[in-house]
Protein backbone atom coordinates (compact mmCIF):
# COMPACT_ATOMS: atom_id res chain seq x y z
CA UNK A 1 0.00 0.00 0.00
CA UNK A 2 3.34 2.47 0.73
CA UNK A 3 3.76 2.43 -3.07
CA UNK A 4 0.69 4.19 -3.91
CA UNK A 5 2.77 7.36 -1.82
CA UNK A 6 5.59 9.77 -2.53
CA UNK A 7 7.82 8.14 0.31
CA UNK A 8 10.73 6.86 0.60
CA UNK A 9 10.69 3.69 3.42
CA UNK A 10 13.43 3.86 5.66
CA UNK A 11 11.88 1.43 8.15
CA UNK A 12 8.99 -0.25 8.90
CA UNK A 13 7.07 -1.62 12.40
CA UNK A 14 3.69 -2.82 12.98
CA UNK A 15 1.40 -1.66 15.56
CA UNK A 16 -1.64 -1.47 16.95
CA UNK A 17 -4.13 -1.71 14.02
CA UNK A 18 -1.45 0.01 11.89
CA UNK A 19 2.05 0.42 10.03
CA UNK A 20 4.04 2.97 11.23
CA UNK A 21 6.88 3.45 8.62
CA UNK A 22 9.99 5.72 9.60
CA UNK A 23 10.08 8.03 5.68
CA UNK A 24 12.23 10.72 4.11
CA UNK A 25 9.45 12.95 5.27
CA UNK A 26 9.62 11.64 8.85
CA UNK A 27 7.12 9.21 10.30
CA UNK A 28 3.86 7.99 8.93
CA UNK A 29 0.87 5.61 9.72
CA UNK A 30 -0.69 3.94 7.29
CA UNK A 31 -4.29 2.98 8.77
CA UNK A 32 -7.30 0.73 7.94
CA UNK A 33 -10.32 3.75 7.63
CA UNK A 34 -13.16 2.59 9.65
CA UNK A 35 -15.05 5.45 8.91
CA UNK A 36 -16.98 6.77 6.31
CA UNK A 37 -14.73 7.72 3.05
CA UNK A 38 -16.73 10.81 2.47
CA UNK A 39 -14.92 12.26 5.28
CA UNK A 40 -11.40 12.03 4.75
CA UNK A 41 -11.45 15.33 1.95
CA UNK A 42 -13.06 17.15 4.93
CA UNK A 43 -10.06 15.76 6.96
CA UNK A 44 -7.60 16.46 5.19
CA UNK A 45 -8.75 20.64 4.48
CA UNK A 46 -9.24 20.60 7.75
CA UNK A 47 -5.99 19.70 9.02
CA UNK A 48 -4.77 22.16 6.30
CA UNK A 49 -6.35 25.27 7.66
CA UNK A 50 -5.48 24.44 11.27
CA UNK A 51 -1.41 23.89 9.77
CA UNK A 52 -2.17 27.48 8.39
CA UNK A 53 -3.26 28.72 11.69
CA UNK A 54 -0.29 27.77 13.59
CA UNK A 55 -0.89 24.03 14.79
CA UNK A 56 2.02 22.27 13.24
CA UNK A 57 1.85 19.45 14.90
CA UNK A 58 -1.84 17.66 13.92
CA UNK A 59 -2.48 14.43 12.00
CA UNK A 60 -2.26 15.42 8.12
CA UNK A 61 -3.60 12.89 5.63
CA UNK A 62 -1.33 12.31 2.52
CA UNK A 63 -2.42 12.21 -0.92
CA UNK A 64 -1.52 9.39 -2.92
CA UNK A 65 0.50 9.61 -6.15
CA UNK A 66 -2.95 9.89 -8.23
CA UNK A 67 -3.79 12.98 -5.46
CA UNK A 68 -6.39 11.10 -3.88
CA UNK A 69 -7.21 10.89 -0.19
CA UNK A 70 -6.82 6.92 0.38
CA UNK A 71 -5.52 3.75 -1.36
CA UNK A 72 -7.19 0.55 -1.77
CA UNK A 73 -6.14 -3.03 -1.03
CA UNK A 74 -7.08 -5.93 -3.52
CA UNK A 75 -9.72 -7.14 -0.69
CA UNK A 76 -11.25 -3.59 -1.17
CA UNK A 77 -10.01 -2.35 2.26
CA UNK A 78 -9.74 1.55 2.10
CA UNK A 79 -6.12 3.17 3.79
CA UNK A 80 -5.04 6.29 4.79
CA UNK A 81 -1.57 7.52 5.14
């Protein structure tokens, strides 16, 4: 699922319910989303505007390669990075 992103892998560890992969742009979890899909664009603009108003240090979906907001496994399993 890492390959759909614009990372580099440095290192990789499992835990709870996730992947937590050590990148060139620091660390990242790549999670199962167990909620509806219609809210991750909302997610992600929102953790934009917060960046812009000073809180640096919040969640922040990526965008895959094909600038979407989640990848999908081959059992149809949606991911977030």
């Amino acid at each position: 699922m890492i390959e759909n992103y614009d990372v580099i892998v440095n290192d990789t560890r499992k835990v709870r319910g996730a992947v937590l992969y050590a990148t060139d742009k620091g660390p990242m979890l790549l999670k199962e989303v167990d909620f509806s899909e219609k809210r991750i664009p909302v997610l992600y603009e929102l953790s934009k505007e917060l960046e812009k108003h000073g809180y640096s240090r919040t969640d922040e979906i990526q965008k895959t390669k094909e600038d979407g907001y989640f990848c999908v496994s081959e059992n149809e399993t949606k991911y977030i990075l």
